[in-house]
N, C-alpha and C. Protein backbone atom coordinates (compact mmCIF):
# COMPACT_ATOMS: atom_id res chain seq x y z
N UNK A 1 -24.60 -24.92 -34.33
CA UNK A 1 -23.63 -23.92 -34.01
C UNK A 1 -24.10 -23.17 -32.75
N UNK A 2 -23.45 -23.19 -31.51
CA UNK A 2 -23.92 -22.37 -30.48
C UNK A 2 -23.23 -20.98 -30.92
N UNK A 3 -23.99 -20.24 -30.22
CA UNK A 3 -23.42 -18.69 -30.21
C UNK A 3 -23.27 -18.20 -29.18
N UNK A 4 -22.57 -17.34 -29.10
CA UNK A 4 -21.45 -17.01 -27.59
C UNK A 4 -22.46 -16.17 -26.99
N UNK A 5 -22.57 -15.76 -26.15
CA UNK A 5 -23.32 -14.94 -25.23
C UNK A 5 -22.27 -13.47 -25.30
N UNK A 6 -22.97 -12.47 -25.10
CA UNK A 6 -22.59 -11.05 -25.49
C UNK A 6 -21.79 -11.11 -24.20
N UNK A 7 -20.50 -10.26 -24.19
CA UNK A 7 -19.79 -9.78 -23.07
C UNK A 7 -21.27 -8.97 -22.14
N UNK A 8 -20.42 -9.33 -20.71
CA UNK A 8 -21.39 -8.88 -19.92
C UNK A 8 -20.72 -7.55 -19.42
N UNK A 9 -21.40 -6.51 -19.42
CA UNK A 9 -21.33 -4.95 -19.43
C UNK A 9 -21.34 -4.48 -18.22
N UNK A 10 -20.90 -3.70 -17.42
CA UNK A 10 -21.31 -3.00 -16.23
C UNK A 10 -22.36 -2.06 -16.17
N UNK A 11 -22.75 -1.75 -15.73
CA UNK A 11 -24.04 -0.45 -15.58
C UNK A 11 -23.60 0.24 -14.90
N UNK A 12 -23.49 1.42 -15.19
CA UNK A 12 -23.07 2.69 -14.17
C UNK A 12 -24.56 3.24 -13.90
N UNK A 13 -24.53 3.62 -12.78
CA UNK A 13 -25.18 4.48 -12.34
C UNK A 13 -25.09 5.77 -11.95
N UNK A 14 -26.25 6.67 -11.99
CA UNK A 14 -25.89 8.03 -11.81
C UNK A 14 -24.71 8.12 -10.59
N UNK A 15 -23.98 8.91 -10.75
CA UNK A 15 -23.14 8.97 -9.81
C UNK A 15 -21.94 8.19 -9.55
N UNK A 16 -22.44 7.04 -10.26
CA UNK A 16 -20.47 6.02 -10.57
C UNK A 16 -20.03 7.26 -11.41
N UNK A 17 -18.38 6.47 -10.76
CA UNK A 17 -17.48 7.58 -11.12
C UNK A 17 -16.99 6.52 -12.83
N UNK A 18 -16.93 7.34 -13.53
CA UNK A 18 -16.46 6.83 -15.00
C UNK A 18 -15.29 5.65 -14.81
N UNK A 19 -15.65 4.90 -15.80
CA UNK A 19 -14.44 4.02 -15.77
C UNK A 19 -12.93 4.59 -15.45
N UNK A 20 -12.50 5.72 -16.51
CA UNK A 20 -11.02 5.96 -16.34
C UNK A 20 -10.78 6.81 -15.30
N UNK A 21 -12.48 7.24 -15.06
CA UNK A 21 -11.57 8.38 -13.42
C UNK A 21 -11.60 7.07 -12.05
N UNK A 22 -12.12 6.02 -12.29
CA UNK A 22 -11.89 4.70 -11.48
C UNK A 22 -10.28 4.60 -11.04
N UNK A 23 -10.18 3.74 -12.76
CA UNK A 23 -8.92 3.66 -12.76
C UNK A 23 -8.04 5.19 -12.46
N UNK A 24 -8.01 6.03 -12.51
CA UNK A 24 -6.97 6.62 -11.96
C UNK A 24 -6.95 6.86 -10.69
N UNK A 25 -8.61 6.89 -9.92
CA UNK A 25 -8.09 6.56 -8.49
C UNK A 25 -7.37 5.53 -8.05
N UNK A 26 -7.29 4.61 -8.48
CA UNK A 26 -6.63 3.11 -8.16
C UNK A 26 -5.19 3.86 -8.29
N UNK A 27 -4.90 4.43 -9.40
CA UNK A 27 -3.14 4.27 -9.74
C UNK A 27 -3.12 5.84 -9.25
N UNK A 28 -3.66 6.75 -8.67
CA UNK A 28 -3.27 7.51 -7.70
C UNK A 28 -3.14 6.99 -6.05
N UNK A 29 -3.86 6.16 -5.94
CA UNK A 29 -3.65 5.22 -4.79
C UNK A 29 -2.90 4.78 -4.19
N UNK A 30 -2.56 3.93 -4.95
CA UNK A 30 -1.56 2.77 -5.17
C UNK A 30 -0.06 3.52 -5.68
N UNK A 31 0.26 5.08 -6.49
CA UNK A 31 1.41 5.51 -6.36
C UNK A 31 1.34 5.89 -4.28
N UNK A 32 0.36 6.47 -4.46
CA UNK A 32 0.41 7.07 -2.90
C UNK A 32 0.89 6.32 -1.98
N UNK A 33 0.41 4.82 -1.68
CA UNK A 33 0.85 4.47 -0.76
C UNK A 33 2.04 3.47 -1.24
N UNK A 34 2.75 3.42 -2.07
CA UNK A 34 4.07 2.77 -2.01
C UNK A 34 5.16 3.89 -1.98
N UNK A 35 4.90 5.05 -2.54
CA UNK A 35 5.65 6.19 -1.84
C UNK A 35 5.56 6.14 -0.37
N UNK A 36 4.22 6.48 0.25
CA UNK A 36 4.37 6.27 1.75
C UNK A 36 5.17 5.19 2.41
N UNK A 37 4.96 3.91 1.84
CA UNK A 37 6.18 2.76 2.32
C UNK A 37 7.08 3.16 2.10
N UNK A 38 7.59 3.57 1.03
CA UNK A 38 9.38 3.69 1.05
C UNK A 38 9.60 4.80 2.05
N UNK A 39 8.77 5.81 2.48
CA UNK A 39 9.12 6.52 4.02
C UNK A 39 9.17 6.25 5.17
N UNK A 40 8.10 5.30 4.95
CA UNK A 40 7.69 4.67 6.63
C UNK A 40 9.40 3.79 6.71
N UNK A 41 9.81 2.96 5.63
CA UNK A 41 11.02 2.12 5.95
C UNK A 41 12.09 2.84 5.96
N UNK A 42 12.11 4.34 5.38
CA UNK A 42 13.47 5.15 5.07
C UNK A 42 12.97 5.75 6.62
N UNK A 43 12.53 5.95 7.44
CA UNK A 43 12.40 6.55 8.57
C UNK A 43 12.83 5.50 9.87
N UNK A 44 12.03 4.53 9.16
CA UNK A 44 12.86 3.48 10.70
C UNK A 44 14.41 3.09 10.12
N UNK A 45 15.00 2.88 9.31
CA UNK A 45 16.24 2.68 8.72
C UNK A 45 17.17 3.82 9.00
N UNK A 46 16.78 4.86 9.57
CA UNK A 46 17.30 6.36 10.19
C UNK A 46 17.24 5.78 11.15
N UNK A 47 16.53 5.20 11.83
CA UNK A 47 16.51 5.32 13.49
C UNK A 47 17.59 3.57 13.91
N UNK A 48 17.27 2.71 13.18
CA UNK A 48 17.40 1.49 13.61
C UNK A 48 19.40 1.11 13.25
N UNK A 49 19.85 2.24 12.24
CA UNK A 49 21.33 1.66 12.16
C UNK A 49 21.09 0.12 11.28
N UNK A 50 22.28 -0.47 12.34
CA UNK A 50 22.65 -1.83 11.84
C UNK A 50 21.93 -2.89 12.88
N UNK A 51 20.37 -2.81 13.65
CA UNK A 51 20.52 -4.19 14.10
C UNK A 51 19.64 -4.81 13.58
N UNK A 52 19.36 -6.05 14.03
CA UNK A 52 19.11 -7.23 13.54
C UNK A 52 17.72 -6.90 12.64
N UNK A 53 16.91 -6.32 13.07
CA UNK A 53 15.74 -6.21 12.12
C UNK A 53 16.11 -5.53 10.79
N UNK A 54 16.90 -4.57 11.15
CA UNK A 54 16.99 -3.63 9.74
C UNK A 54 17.56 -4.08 8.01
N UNK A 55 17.78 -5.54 8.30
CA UNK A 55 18.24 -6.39 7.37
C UNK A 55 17.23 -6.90 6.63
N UNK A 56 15.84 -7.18 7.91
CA UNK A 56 14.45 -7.49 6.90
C UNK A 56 14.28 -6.24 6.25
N UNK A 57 14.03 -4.99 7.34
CA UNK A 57 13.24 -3.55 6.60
C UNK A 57 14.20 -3.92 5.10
N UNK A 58 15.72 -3.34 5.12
CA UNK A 58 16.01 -3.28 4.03
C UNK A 58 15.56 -3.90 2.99
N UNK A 59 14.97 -5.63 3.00
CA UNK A 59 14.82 -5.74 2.10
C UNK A 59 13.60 -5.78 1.70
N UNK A 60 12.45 -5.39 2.50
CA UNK A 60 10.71 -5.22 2.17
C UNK A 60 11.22 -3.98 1.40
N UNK A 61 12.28 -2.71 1.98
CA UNK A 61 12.12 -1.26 1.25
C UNK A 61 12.64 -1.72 0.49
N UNK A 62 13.41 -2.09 -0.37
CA UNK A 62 13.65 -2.54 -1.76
C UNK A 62 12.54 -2.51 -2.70
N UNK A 63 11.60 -3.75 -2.01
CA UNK A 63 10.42 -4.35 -2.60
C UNK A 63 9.42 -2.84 -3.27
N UNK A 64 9.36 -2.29 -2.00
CA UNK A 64 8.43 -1.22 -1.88
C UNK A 64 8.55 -0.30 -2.78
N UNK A 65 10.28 0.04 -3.13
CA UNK A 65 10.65 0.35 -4.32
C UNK A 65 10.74 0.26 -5.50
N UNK A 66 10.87 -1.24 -5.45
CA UNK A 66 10.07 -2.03 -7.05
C UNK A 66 8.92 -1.35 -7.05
N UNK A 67 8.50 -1.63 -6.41
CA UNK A 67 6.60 -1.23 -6.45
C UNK A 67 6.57 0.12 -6.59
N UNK A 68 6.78 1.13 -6.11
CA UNK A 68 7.10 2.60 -6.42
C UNK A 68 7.20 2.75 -7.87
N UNK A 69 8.10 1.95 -8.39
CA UNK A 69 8.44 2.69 -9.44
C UNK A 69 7.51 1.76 -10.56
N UNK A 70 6.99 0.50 -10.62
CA UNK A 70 6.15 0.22 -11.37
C UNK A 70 4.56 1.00 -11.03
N UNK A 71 4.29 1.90 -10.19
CA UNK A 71 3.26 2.54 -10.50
C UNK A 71 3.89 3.65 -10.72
N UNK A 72 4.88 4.14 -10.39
CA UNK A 72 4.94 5.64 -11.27
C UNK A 72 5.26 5.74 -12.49
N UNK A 73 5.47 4.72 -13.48
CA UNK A 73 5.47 4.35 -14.75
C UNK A 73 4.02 4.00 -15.12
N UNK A 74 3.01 3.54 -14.52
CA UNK A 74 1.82 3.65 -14.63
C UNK A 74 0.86 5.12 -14.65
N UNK A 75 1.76 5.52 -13.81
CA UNK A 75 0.83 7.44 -13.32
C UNK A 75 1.36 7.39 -14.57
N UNK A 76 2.52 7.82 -15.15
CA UNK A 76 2.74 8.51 -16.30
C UNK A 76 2.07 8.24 -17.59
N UNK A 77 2.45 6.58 -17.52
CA UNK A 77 1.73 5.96 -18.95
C UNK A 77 0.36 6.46 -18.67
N UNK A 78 -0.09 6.60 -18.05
CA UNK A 78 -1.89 6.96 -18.00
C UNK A 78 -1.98 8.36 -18.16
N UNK A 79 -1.53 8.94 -18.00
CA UNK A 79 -1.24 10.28 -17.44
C UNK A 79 -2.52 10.85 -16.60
N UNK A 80 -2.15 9.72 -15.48
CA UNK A 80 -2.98 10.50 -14.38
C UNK A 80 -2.73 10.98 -13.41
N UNK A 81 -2.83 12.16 -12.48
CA UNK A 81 -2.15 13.10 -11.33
C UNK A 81 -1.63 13.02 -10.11
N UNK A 82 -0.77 12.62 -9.54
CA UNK A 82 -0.59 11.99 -8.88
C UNK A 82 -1.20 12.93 -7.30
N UNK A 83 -1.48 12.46 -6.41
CA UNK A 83 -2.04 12.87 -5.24
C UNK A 83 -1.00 14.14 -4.98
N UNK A 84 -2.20 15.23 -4.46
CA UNK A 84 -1.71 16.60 -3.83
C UNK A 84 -0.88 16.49 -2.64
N UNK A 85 -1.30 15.01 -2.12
CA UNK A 85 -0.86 15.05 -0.56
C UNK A 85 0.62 14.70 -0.40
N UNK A 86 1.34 14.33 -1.44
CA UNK A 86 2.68 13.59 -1.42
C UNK A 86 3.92 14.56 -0.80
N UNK A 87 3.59 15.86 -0.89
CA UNK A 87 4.78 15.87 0.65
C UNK A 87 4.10 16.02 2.04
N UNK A 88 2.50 15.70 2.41
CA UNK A 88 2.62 15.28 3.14
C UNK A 88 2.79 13.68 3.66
N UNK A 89 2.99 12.80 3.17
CA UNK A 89 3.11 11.51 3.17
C UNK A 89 4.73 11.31 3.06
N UNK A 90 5.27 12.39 2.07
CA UNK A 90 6.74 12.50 2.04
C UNK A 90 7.01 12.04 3.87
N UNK A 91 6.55 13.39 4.38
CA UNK A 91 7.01 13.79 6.30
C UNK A 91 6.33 12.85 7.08
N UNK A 92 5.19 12.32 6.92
CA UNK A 92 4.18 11.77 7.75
C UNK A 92 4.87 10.50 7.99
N UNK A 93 5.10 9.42 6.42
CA UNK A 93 5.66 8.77 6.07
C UNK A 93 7.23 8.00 7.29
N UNK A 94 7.96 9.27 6.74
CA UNK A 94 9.14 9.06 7.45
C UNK A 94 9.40 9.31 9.04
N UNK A 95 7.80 9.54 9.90
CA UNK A 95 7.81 10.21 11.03
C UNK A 95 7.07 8.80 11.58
N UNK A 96 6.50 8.66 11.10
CA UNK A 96 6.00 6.93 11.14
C UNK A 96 6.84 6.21 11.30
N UNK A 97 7.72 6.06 10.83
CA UNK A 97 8.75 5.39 10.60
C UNK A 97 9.54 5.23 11.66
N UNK A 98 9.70 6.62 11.56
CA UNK A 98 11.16 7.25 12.66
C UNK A 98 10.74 6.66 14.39
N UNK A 99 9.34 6.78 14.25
CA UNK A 99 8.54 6.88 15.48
C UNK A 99 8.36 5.26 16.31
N UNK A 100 8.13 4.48 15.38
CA UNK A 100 7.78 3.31 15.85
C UNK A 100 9.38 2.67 15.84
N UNK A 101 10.37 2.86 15.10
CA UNK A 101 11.70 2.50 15.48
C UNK A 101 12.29 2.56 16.43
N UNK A 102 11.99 4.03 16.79
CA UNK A 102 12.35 4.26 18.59
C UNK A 102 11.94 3.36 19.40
N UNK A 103 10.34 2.96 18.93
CA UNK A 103 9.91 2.39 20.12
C UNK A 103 10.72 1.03 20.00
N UNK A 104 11.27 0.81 19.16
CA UNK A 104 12.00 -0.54 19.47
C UNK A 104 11.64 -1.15 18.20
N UNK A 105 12.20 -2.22 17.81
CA UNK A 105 12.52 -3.29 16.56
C UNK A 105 10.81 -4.01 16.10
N UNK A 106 10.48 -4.27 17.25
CA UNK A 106 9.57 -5.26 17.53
C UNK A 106 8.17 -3.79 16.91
N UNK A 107 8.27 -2.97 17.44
CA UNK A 107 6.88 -1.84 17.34
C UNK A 107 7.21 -1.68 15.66
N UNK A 108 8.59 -1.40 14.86
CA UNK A 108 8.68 -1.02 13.87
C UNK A 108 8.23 -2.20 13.19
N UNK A 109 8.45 -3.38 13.37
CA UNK A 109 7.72 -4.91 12.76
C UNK A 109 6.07 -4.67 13.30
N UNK A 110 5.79 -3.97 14.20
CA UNK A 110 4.05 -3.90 14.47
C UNK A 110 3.20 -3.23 12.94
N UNK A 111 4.65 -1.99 13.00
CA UNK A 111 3.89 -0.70 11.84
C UNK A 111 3.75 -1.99 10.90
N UNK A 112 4.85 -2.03 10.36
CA UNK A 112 4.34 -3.14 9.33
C UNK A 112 3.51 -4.18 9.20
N UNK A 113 3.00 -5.19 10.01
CA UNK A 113 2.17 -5.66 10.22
C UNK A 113 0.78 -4.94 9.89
N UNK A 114 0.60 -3.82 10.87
CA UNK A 114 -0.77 -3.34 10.30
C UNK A 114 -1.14 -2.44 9.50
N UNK A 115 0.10 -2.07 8.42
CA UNK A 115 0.29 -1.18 7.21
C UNK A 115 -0.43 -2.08 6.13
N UNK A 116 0.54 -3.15 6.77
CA UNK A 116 -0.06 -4.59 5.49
C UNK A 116 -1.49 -4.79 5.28
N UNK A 117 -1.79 -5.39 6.54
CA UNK A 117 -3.23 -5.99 6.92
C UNK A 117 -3.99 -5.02 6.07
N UNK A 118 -4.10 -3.69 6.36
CA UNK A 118 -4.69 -2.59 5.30
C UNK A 118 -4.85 -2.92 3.94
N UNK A 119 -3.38 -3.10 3.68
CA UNK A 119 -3.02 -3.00 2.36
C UNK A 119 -4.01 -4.10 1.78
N UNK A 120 -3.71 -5.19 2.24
CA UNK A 120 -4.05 -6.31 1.43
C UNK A 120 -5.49 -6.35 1.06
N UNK A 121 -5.97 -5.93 2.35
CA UNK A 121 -7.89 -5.83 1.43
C UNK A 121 -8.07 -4.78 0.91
N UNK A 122 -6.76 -3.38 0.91
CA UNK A 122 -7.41 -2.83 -0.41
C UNK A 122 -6.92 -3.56 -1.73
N UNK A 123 -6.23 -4.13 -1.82
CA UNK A 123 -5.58 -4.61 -3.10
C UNK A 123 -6.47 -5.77 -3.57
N UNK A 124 -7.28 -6.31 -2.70
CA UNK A 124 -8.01 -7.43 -2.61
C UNK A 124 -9.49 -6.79 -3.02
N UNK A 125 -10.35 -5.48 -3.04
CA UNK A 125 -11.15 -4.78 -3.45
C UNK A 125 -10.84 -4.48 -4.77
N UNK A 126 -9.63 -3.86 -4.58
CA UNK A 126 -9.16 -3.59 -6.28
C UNK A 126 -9.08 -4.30 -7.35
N UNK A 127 -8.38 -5.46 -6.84
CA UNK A 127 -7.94 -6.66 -8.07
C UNK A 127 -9.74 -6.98 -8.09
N UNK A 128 -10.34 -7.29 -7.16
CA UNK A 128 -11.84 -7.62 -7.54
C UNK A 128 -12.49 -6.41 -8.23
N UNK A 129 -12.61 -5.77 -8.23
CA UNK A 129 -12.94 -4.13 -8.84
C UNK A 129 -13.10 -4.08 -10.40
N UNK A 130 -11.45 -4.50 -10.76
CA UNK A 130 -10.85 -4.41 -11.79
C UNK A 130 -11.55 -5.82 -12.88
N UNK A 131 -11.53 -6.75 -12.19
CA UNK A 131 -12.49 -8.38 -12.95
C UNK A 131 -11.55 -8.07 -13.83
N UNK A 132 -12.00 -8.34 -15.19
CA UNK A 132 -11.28 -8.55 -16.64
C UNK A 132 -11.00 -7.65 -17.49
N UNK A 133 -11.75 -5.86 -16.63
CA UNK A 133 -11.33 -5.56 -17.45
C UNK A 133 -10.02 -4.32 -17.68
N UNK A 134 -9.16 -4.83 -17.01
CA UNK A 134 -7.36 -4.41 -16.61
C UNK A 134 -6.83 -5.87 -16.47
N UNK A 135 -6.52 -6.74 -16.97
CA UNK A 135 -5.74 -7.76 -16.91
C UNK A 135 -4.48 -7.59 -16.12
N UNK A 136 -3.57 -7.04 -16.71
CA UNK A 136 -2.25 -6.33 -16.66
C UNK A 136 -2.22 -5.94 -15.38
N UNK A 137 -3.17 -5.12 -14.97
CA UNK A 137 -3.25 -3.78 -13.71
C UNK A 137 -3.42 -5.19 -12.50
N UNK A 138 -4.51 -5.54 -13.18
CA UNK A 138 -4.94 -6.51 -11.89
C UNK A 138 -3.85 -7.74 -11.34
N UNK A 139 -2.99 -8.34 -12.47
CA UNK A 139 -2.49 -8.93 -12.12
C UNK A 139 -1.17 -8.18 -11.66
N UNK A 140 -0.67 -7.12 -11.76
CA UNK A 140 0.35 -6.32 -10.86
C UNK A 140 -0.33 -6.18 -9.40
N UNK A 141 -1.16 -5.80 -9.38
CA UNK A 141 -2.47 -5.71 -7.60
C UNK A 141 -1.71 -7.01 -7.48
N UNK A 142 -1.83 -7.79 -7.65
CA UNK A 142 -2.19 -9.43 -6.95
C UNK A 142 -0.78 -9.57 -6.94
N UNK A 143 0.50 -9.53 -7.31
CA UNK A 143 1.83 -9.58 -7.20
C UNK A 143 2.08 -9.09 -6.54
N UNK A 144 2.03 -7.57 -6.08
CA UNK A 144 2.30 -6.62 -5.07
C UNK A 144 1.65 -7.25 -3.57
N UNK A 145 0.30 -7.41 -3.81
CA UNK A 145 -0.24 -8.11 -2.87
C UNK A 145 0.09 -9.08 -2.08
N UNK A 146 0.93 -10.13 -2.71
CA UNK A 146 1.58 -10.97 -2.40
C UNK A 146 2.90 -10.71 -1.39
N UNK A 147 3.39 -9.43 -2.20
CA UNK A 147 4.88 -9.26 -1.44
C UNK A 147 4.27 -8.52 -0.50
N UNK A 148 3.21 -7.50 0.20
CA UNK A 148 2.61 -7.35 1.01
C UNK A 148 2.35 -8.10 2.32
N UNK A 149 1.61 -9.11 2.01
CA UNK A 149 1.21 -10.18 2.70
C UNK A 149 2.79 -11.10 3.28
N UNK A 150 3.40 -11.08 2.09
CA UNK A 150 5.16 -11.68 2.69
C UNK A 150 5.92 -10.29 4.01
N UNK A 151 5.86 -9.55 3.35
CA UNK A 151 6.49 -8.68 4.65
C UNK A 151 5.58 -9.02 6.06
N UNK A 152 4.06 -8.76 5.67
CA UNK A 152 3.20 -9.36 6.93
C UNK A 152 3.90 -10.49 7.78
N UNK A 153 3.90 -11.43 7.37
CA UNK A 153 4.80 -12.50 7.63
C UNK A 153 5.86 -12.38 8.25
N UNK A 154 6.65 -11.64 7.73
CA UNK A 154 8.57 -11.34 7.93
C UNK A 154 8.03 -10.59 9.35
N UNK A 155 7.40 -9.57 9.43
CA UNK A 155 7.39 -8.80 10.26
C UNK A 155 6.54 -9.35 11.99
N UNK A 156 5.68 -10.37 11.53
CA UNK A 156 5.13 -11.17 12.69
C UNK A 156 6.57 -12.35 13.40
N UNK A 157 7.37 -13.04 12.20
CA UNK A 157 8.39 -13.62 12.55
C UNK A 157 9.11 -13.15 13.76
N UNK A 158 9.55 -11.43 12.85
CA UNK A 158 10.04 -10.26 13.88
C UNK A 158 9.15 -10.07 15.40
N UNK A 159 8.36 -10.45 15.60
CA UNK A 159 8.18 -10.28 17.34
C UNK A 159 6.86 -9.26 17.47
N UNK A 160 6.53 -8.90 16.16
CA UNK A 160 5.37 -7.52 16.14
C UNK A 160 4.39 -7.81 16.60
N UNK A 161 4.00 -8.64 17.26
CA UNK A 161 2.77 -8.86 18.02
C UNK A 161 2.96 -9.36 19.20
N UNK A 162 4.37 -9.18 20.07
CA UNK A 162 4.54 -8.61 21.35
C UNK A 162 5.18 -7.40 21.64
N UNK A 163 4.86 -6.76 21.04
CA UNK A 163 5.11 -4.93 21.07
C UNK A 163 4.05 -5.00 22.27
N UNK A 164 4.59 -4.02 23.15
CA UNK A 164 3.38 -3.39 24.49
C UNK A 164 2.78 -2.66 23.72
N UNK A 165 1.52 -2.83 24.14
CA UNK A 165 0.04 -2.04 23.42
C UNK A 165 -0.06 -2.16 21.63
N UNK A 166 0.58 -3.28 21.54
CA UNK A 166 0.34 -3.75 20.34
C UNK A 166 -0.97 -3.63 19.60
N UNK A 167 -1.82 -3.47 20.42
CA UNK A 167 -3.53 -3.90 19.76
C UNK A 167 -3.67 -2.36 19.74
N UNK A 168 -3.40 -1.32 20.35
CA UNK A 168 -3.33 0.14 20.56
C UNK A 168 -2.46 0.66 19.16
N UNK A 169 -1.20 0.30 18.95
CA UNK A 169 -0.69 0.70 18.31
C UNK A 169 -1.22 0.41 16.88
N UNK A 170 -1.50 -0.71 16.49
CA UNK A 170 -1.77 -1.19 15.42
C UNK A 170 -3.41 -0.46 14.82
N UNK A 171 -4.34 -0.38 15.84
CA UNK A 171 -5.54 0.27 15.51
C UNK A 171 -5.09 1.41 14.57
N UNK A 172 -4.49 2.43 15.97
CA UNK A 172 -3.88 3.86 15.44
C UNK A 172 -3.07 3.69 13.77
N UNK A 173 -2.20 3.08 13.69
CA UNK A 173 -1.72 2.90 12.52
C UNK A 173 -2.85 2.68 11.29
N UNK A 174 -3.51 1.27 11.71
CA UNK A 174 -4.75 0.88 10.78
C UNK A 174 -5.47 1.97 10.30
N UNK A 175 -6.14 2.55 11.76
CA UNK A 175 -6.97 4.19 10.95
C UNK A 175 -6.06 5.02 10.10
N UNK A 176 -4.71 5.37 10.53
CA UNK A 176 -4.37 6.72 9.93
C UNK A 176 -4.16 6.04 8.28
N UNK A 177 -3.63 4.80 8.17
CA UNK A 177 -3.90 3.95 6.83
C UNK A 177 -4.89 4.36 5.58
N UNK A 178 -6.17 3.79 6.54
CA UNK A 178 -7.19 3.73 5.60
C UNK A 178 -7.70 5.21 5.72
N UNK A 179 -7.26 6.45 6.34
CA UNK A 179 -7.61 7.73 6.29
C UNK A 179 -7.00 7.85 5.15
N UNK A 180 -5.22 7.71 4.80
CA UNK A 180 -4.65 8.11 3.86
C UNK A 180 -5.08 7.81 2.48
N UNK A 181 -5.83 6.14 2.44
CA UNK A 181 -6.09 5.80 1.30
C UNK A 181 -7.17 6.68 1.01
N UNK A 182 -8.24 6.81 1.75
CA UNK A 182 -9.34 7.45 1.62
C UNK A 182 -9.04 8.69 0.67
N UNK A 183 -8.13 9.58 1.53
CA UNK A 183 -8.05 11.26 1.42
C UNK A 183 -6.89 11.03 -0.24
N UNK A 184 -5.67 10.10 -0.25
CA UNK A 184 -5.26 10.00 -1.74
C UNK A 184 -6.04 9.64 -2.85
N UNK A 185 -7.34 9.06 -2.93
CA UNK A 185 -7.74 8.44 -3.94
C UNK A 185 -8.28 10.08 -4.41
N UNK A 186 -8.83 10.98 -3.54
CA UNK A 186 -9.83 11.81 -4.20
C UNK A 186 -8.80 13.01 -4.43
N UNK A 187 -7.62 13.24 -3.52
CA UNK A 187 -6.94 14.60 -3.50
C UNK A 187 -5.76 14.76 -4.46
């Protein structure tokens, strides 16, 4: 008769943050920035009307909205707090938005592009983070992730990487990104 080997345990160390205050940074996170998407797309969808791109935005902001609302059914079921910063991300959000639309179709397919790129290795930290023990959680990360990585796509189709100062624009975006994730996980 073999015998199973004991589940293998994590070790915290002084100073890891507890399992469930983990997890609620993740799902304060992760509400944070799919709220921020549905602004960034409700802001260029103000600016852009009816042309040709705004047929993709519409339907990534859909997505983004799925996703919205399967983590804010998560904040709740957990009952964990959702970030202090959410009207500023409310304005920031939709100014982002508003901002790179002006600059034209092609810059508003840039934002997205390097909103994504962000996104995906945090979701790609997380789902690894999480291993086995959030099944559920992790495999929502990796779904979302996916439709992430698909807008990436949609939005390179769109021309976003001949935006002028594309490599400029996209940095700027990238930082203020991973600032936001940074400053939502803890605030």
């Amino acid at each position: 008769m073999t015998q199973e080997a004991p589940p293998r345990r994590r070790h915290r160390l002084p100073g890891d943050p507890r399992p469930e205050d983990r997890l609620a940074r993740i799902l304060r996170v992760d509400h944070a920035g799919e709220y921020g998407a549905t602004r960034i797309y409700a802001g260029q969808l103000a600016v852009m009307g009816r042309r040709r791109a705004a047929v993709a935005i519409r339907r990534m902001a859909e997505q983004e909205k799925r996703h919205l609302e399967a983590f804010s059914a998560l904040v709740a079921a957990r009952r964990v707090r959702p970030t202090a910063l959410t009207p500023l991300w409310h304005a920031a959000g939709f100014a982002l938005g508003a901002a790179t639309a002006l600059l034209g179709e092609r810059a508003a397919m840039a934002c997205t592009v390097a909103v994504e790129e962000v996104i995906d290795g945090h979701y790609a930290r997380q789902a690894e983070s999480l291993g086995e023990d959030e099944p559920e959680l992790r495999a929502r990360i990796e779904e979302f992730r996916g439709d992430e990585l698909h807008h990436r796509a949609v939005a390179l189709e769109h021309g976003a990487a001949e935006t002028l100062g594309y490599g400029f624009l996209s940095l700027a975006i990238k930082t203020g990104s991973r600032l936001a994730i940074w400053l939502s996980e803890r605030i």
